[in-house]
N, C-alpha and C. Protein backbone atom coordinates (compact mmCIF):
# COMPACT_ATOMS: atom_id res chain seq x y z
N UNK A 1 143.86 274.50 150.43
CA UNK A 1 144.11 274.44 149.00
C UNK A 1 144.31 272.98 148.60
N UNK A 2 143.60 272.52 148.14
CA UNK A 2 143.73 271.41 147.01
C UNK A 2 145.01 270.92 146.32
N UNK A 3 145.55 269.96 146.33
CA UNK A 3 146.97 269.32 146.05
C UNK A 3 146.31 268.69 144.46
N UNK A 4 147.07 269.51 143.84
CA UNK A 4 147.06 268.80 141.89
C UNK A 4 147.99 267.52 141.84
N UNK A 5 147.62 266.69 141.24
CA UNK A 5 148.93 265.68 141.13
C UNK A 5 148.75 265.04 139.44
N UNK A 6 150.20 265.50 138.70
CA UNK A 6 150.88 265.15 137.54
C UNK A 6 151.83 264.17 137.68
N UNK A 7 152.30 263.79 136.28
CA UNK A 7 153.34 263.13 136.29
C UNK A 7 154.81 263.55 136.07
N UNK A 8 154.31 264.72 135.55
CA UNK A 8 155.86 265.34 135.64
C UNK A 8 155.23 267.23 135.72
N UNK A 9 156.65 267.47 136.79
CA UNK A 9 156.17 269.00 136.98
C UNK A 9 157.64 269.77 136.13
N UNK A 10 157.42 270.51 135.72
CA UNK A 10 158.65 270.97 135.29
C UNK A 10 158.70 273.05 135.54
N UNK A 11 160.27 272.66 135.79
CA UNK A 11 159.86 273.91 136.78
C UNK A 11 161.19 275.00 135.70
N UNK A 12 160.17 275.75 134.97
CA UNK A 12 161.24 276.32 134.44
C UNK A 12 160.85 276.46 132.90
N UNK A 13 160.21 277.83 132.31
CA UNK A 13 159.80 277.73 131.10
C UNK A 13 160.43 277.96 129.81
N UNK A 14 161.87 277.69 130.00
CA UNK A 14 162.88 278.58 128.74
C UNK A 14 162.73 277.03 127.84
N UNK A 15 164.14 277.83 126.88
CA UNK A 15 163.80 276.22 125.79
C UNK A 15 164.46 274.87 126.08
N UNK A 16 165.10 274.80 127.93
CA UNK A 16 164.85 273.12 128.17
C UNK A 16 163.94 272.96 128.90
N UNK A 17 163.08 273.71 129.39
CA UNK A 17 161.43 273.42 129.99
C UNK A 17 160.62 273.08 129.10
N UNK A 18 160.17 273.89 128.69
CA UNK A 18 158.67 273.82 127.76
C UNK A 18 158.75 272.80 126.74
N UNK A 19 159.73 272.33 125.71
CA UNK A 19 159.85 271.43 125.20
C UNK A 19 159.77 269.97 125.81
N UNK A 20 160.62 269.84 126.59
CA UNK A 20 160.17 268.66 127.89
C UNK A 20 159.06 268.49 128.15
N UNK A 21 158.31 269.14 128.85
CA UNK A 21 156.72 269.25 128.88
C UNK A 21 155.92 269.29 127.48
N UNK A 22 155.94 269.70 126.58
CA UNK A 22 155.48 269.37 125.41
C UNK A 22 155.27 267.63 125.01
N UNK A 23 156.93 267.25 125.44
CA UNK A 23 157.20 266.00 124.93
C UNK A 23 156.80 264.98 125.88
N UNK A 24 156.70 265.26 127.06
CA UNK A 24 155.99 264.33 127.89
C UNK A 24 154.52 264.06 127.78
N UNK A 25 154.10 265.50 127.43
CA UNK A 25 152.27 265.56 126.86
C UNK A 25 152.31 264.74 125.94
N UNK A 26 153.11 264.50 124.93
CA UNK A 26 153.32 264.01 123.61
C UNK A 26 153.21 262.20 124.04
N UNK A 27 154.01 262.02 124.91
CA UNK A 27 154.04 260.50 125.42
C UNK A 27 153.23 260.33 126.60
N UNK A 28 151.78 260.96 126.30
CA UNK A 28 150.87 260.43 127.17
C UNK A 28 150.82 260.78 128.66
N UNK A 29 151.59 261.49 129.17
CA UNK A 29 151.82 261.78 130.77
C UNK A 29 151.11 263.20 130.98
N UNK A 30 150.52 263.54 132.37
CA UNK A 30 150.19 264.77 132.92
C UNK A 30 151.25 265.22 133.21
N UNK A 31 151.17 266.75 132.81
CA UNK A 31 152.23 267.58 132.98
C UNK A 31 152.00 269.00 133.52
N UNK A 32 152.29 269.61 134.28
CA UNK A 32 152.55 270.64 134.51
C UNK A 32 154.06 271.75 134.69
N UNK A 33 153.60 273.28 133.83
CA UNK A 33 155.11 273.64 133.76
C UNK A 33 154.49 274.86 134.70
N UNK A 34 155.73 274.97 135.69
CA UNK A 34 155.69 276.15 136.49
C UNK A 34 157.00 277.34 136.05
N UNK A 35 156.49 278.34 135.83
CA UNK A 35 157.33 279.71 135.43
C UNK A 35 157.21 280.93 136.12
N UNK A 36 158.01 281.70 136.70
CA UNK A 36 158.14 282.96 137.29
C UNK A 36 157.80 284.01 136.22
N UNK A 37 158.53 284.11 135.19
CA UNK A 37 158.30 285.40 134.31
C UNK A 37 157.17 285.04 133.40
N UNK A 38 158.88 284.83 132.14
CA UNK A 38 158.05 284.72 130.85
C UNK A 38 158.67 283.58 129.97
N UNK A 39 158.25 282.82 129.65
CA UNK A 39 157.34 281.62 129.33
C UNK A 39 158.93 281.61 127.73
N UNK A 40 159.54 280.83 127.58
CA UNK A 40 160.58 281.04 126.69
C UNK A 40 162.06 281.44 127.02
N UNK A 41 161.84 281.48 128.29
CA UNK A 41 163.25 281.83 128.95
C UNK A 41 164.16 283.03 128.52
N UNK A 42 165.35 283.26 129.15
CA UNK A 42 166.15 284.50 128.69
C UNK A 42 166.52 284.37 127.38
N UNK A 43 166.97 283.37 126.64
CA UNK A 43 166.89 283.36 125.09
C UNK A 43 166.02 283.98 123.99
N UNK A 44 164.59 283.74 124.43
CA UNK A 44 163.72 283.76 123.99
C UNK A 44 163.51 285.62 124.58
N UNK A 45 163.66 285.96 125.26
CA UNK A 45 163.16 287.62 126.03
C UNK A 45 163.89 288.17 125.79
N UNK A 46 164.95 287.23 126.50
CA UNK A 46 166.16 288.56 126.70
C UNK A 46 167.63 288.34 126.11
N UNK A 47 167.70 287.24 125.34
CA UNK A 47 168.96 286.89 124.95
C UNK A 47 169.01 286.76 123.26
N UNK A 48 169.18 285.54 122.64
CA UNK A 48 169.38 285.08 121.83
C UNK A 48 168.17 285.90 120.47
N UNK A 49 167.13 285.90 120.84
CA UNK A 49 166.22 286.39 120.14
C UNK A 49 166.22 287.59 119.71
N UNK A 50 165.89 288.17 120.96
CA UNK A 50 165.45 290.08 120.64
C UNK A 50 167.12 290.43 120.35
N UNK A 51 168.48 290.04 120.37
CA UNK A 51 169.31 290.49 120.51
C UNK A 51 169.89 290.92 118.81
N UNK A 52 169.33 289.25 118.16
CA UNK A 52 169.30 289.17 116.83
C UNK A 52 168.54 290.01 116.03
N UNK A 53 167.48 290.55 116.67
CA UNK A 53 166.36 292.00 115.89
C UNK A 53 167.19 293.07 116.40
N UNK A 54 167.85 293.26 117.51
CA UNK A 54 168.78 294.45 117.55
C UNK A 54 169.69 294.74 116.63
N UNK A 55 170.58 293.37 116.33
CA UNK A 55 171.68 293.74 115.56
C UNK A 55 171.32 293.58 113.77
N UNK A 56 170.02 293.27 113.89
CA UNK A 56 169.34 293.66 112.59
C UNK A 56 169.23 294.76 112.09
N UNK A 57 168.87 295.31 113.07
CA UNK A 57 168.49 296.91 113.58
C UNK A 57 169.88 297.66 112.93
N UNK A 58 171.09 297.05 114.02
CA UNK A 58 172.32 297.59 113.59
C UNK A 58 173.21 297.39 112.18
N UNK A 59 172.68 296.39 111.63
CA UNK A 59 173.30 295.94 110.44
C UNK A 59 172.39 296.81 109.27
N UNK A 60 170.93 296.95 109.42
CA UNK A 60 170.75 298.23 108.48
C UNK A 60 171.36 299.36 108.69
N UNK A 61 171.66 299.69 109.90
CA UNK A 61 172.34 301.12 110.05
C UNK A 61 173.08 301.52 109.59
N UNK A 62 174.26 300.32 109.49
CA UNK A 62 175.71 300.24 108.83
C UNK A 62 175.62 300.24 107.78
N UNK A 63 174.91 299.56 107.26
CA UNK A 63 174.55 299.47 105.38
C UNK A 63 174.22 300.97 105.12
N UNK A 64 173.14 301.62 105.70
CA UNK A 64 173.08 302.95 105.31
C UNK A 64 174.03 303.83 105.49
N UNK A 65 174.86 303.75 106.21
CA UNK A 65 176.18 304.28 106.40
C UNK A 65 177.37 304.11 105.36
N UNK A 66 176.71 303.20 104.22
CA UNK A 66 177.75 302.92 103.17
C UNK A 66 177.00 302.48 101.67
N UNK A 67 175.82 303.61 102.54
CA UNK A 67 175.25 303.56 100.93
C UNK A 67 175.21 303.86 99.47
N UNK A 68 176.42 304.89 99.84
CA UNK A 68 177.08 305.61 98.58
C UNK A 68 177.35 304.60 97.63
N UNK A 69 178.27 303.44 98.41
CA UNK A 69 178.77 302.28 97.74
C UNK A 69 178.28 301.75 96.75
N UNK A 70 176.72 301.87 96.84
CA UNK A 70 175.79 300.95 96.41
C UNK A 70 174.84 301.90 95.40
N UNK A 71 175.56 303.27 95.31
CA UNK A 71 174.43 304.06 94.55
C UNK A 71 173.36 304.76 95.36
N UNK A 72 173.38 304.74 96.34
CA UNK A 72 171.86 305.54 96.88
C UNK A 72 172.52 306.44 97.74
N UNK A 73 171.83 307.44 97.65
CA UNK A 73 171.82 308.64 98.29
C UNK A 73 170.72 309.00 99.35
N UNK A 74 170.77 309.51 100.26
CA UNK A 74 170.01 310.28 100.96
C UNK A 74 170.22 311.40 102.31
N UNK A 75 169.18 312.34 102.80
CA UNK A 75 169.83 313.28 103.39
C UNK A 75 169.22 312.52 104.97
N UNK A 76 170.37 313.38 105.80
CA UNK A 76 169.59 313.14 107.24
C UNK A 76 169.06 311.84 107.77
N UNK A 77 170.14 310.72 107.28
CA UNK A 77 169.66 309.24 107.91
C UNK A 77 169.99 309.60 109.45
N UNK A 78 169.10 309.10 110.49
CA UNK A 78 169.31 308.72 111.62
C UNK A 78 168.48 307.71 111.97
N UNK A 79 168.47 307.67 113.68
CA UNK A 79 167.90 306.03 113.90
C UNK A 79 166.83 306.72 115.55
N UNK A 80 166.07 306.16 116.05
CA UNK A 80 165.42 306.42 117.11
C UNK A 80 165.81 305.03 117.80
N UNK A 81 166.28 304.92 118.65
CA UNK A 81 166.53 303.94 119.84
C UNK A 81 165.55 303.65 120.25
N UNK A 82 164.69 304.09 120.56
CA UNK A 82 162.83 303.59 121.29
C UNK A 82 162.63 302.74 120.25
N UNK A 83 163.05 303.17 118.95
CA UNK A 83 162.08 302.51 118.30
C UNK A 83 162.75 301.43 117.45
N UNK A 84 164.00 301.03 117.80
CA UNK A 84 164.88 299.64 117.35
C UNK A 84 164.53 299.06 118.61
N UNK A 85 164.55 299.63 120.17
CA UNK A 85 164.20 298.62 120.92
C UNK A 85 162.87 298.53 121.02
N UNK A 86 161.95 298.55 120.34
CA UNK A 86 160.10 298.42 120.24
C UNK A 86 160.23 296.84 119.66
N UNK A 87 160.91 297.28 118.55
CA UNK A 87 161.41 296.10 117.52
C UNK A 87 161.17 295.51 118.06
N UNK A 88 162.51 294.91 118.42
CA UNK A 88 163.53 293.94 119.23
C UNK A 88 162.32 293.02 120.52
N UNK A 89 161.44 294.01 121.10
CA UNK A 89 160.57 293.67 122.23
C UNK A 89 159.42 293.13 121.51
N UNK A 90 158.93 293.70 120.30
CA UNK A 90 157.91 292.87 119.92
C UNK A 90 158.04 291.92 118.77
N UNK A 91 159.42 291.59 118.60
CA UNK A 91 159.54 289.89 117.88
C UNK A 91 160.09 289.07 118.99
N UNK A 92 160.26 289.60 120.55
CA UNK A 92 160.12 288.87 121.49
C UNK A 92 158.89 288.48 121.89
N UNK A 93 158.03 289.14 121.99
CA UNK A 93 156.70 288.83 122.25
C UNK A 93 156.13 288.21 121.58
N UNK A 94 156.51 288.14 120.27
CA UNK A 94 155.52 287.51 119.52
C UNK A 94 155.69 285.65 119.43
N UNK A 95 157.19 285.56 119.76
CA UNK A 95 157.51 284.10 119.93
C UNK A 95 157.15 283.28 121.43
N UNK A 96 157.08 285.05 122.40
CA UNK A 96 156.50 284.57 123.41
C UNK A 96 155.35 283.82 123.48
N UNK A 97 154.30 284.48 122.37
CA UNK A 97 152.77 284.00 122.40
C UNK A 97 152.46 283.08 121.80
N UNK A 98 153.95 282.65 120.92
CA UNK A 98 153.81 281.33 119.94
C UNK A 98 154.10 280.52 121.02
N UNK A 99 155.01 280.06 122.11
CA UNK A 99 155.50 279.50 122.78
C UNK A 99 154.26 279.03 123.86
N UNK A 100 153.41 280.02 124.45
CA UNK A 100 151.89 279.74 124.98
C UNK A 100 150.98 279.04 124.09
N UNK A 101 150.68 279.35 122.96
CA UNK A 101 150.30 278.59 122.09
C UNK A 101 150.56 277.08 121.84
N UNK A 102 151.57 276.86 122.31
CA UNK A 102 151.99 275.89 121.88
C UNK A 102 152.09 274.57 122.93
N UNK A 103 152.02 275.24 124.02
CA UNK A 103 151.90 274.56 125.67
C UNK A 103 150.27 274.06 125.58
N UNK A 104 149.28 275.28 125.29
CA UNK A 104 148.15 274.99 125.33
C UNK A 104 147.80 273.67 124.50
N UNK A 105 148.07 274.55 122.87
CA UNK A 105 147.72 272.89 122.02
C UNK A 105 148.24 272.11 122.88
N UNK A 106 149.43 271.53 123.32
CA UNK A 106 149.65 270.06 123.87
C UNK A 106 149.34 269.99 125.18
N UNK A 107 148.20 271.04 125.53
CA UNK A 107 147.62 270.44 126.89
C UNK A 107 148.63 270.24 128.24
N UNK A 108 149.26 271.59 128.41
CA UNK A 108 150.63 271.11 129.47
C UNK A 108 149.51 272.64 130.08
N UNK A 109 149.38 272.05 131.77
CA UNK A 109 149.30 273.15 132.54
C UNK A 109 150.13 273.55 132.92
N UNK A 110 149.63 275.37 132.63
CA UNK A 110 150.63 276.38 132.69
C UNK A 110 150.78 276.99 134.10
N UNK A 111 151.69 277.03 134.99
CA UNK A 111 151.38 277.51 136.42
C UNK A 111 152.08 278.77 136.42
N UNK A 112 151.81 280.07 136.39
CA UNK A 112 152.59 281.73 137.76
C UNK A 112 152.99 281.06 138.12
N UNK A 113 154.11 281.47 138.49
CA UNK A 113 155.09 281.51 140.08
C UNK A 113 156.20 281.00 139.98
N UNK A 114 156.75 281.01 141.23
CA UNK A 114 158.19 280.31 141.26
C UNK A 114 157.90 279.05 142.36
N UNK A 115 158.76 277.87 141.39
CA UNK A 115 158.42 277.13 142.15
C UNK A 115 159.48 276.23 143.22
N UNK A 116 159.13 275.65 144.25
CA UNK A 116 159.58 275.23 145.07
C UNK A 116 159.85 273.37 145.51
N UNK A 117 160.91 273.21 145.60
CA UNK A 117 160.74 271.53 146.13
C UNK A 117 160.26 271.75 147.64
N UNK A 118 159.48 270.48 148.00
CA UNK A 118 159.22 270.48 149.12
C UNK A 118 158.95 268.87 149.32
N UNK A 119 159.76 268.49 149.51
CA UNK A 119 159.84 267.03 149.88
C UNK A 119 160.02 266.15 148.96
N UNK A 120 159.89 265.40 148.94
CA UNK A 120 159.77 263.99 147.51
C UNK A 120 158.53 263.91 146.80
N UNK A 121 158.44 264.42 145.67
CA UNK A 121 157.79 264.34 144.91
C UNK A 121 156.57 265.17 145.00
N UNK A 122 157.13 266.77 145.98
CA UNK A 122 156.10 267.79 145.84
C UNK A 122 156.68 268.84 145.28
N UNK A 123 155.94 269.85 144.75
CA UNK A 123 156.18 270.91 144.31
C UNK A 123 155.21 272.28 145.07
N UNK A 124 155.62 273.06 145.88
CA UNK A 124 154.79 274.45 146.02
C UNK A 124 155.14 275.70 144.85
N UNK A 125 154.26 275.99 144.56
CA UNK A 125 154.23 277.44 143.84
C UNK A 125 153.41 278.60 144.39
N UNK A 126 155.05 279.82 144.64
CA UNK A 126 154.49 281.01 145.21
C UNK A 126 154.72 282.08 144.44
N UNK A 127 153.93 283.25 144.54
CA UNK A 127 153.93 284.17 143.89
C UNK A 127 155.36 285.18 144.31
N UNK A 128 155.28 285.93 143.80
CA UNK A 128 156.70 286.93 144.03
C UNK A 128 156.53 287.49 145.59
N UNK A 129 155.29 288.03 146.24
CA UNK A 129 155.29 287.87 147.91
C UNK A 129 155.49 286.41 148.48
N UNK A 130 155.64 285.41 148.43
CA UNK A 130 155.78 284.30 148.40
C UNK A 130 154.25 283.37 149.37
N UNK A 131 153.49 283.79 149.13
CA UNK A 131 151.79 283.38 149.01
C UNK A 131 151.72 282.07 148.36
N UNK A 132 151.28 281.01 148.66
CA UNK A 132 151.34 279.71 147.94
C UNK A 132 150.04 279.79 147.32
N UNK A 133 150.22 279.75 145.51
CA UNK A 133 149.63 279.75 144.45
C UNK A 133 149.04 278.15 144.52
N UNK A 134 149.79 277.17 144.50
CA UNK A 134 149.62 275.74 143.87
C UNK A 134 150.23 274.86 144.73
N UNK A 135 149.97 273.59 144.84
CA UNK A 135 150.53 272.50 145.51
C UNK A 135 150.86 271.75 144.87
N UNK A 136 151.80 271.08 144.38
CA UNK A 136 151.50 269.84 143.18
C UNK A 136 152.50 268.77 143.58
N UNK A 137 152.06 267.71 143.78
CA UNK A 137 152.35 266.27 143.74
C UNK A 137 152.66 265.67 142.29
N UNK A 138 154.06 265.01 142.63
CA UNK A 138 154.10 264.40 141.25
C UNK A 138 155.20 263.09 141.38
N UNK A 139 155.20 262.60 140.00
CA UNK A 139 156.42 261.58 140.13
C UNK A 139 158.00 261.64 139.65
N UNK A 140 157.68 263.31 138.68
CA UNK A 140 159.00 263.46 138.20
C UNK A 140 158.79 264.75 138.34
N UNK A 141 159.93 265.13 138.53
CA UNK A 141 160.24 266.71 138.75
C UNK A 141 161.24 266.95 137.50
N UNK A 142 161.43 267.61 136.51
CA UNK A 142 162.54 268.38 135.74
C UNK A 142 162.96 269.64 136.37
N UNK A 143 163.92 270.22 136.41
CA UNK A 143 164.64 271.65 136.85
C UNK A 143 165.23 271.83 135.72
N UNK A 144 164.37 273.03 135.09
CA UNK A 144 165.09 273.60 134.10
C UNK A 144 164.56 275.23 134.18
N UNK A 145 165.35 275.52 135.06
CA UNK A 145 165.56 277.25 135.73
C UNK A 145 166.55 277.99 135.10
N UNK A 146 167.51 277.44 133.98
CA UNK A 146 167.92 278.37 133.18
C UNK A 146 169.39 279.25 133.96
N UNK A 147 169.28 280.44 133.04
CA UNK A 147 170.70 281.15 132.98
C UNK A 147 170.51 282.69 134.25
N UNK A 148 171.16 283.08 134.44
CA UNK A 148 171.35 284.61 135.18
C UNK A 148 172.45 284.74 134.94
N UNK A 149 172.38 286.83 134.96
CA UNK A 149 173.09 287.25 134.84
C UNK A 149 174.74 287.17 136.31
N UNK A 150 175.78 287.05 135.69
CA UNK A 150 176.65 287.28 136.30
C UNK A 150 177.21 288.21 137.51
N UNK A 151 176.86 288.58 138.62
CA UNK A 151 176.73 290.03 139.15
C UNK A 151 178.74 289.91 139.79
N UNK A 152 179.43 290.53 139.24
CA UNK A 152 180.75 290.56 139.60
C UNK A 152 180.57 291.61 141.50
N UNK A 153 181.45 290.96 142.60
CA UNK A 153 181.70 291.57 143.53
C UNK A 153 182.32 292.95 143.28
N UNK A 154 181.47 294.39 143.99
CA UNK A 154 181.88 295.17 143.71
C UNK A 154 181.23 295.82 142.59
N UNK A 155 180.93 295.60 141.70
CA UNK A 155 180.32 296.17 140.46
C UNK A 155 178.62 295.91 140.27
N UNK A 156 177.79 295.49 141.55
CA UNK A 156 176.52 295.39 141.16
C UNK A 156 175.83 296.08 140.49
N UNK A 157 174.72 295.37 139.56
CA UNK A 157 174.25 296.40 138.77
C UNK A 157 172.84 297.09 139.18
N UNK A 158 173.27 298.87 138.69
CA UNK A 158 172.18 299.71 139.29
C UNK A 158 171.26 300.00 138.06
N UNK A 159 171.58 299.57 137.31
CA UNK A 159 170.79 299.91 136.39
C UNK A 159 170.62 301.19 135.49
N UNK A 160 171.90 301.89 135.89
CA UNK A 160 171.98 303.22 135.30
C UNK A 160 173.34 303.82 134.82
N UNK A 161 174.60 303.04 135.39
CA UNK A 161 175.91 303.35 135.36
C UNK A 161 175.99 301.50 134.65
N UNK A 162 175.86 300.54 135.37
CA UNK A 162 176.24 299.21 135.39
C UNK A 162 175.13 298.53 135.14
N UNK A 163 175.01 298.12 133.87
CA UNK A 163 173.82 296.96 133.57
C UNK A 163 174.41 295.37 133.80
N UNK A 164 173.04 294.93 133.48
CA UNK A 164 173.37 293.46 132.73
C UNK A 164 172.39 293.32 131.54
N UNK A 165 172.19 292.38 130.99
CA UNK A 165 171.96 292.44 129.60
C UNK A 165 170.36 292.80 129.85
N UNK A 166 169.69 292.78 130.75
CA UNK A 166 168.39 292.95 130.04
C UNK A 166 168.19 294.63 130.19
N UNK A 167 168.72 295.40 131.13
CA UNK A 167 169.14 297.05 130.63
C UNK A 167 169.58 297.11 129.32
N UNK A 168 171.02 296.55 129.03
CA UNK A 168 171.65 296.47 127.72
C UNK A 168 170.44 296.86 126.53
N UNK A 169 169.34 295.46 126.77
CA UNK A 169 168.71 295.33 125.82
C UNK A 169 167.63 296.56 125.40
N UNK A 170 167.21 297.33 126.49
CA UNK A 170 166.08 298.23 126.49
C UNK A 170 166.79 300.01 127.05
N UNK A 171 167.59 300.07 126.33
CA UNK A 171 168.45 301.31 126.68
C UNK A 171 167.00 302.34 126.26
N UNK A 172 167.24 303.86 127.36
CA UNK A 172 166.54 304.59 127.08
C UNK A 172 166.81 305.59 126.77
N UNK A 173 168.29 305.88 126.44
CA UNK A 173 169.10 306.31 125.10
C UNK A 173 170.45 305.57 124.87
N UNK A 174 170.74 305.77 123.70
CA UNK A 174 171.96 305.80 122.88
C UNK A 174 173.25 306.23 123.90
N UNK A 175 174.00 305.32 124.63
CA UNK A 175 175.34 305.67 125.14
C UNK A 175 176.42 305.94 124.55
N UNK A 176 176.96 306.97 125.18
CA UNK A 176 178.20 307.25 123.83
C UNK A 176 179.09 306.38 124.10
N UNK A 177 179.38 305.43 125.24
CA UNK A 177 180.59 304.55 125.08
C UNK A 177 180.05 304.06 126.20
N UNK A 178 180.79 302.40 126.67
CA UNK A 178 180.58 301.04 127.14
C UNK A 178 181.51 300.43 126.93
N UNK A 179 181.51 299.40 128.51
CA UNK A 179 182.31 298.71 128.30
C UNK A 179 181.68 297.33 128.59
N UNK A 180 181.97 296.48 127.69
CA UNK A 180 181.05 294.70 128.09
C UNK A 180 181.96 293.92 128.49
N UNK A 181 181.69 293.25 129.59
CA UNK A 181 182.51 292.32 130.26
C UNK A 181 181.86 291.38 130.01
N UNK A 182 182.76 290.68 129.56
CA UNK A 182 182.64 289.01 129.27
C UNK A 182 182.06 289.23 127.30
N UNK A 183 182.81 287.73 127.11
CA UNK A 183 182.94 287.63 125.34
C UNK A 183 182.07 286.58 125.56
N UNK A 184 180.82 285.96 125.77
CA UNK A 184 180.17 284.71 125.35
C UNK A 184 179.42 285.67 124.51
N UNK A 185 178.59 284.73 123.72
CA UNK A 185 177.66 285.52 122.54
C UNK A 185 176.94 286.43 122.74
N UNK A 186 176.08 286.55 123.67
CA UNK A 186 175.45 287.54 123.99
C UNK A 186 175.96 289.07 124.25
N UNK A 187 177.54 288.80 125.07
CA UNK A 187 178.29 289.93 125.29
C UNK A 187 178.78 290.61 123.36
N UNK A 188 179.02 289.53 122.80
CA UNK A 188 179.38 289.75 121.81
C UNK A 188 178.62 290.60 120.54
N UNK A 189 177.54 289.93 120.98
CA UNK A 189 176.06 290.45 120.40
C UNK A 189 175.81 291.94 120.84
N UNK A 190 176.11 292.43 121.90
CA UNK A 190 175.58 293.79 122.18
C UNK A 190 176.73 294.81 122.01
N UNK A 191 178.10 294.00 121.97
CA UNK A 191 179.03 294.85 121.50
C UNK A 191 179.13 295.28 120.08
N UNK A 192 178.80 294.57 119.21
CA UNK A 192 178.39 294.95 117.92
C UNK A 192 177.43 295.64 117.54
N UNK A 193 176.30 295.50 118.09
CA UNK A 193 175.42 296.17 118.20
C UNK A 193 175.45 297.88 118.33
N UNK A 194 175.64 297.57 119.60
CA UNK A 194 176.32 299.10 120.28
C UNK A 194 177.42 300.09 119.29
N UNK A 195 178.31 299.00 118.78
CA UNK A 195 179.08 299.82 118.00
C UNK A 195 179.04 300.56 116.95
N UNK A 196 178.16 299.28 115.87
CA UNK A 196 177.73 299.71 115.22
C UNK A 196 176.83 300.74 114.31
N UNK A 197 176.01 301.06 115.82
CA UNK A 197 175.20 302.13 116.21
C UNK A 197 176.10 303.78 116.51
N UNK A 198 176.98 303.50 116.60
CA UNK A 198 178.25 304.88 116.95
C UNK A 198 178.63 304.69 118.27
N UNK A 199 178.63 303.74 119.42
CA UNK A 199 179.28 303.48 120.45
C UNK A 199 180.45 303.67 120.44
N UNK A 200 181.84 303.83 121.28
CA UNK A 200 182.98 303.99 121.51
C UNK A 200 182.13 302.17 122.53
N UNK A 201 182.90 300.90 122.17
CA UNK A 201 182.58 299.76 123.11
C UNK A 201 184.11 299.16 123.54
C-alpha cells in the first residue's frame, strides 16, 4: 500500500476536527481528516443537535397540553415516538451532509476509519476489523477524537435497562420513568425532554 503524505492529518471529525482541516485547506496546506463514524462528531449526531429537535418535539407537546390557555381546542392529541425520533435523526443528517459538503468544497481528504499514531509523523488508518485502510505521512498531526460516554463501574450500559445518551436519543418506546445521571447539558436536555413527554425523570 502506498504511503499518502499531507501536511496536516487530523484525526477526528466533530466540530474541533473538521473546522481545523477546513482552515488549514484555507491556508494553503494538504490536509487530510480521518473519522470512524460520522463526520460532525457527537454534537452534531448525537448530542447538542438532534437533542435540540427532540426537545422541540417536547416543547410542542407541552404547548398542546395547555392549549385551552390559548383558545384552541382539540380531541385526542397524542405523539408517536418513532416519529419525534425520525425528526430528531433527520435534522441530524442533514447537517451531517452539510458538514461533507463542506470538507469537499475545501478540498480536505476525507479518510473511513480509525486512526492510529505510529511513529513521528505517521498516521495508519484501520477499519473496525482493524485491516489497514491508509498510511499517511505527515508534518502535523491534530487529535481531535472528541467526547464518550461515561460508563460508571457496575452500571454498564446494556442498552435496554441502562443507556447512555445515544439509546436515550433513539428510544423504541416511550418509558414511563428514568433516571439521568449526571446534570451537564445534555443530561439536562433529555431530562426535560423525557418529562415533558409524561416521564416520571
Amino acid at each position: 500500500m502506498a504511503e499518502s503524505t499531507y501536511d496536516v492529518v487530523v484525526i477526528g471529525g466533530g466540530p474541533g476536527g473538521y473546522p481545523t482541516a477546513i482552515r488549514a485547506r484555507q491556508l494553503g496546506l494538504s490536509v487530510a481528516l480521518v473519522e470512524r463514524e460520522h463526520l460532525g462528531g457527537i454534537c452534531l449526531n448525537w448530542g447538542c443537535i438532534p437533542t435540540k429537535a427532540l426537545l422541540r418535539s417536547s416543547e410542542v407537546g407541552h404547548l398542546l397540553g395547555r392549549m385551552g390557555e390559548f383558545g384552541f381546542s382539540a380531541k385526542d392529541v397524542s405523539f408517536d415516538i418513532g416519529e419525534v425520533v425520525k425528526r430528531s435523526r433527520k435534522v441530524a443528517k442533514r447537517l451531517n451532509t452539510g458538514v461533507k459538503a463542506l470538507l469537499k468544497k475545501n478540498k480536505v481528504d476525507v479518510i473511513d476509519g480509525r486512526g492510529r499514531l505510529d511513529g513521528s509523523g505517521r498516521v495508519v488508518v484501520e477499519d473496525a476489523e482493524e485491516r489497514v485502510q491508509a498510511e499517511l505521512s505527515t508534518r502535523h498531526i491534530v487529535i481531535a477524537t472528541g467526547a464518550r460516554a461515561r460508563v460508571l463501574p457496575g452500571l454498564e450500559p446494556d442498552g435496554e435497562v441502562i443507556w447512555t445518551y445515544k439509546e436515550a436519543m433513539v428510544p423504541s418506546e416511550m418509558p414511563g420513568s428514568l433516571l439521568v445521571v449526571g446534570s451537564g447539558a445534555i443530561g439536562m436536555e433529555f431530562a426535560s425532554f423525557y418529562r415533558d413527554l409524561g416521564a416520571e425523570v
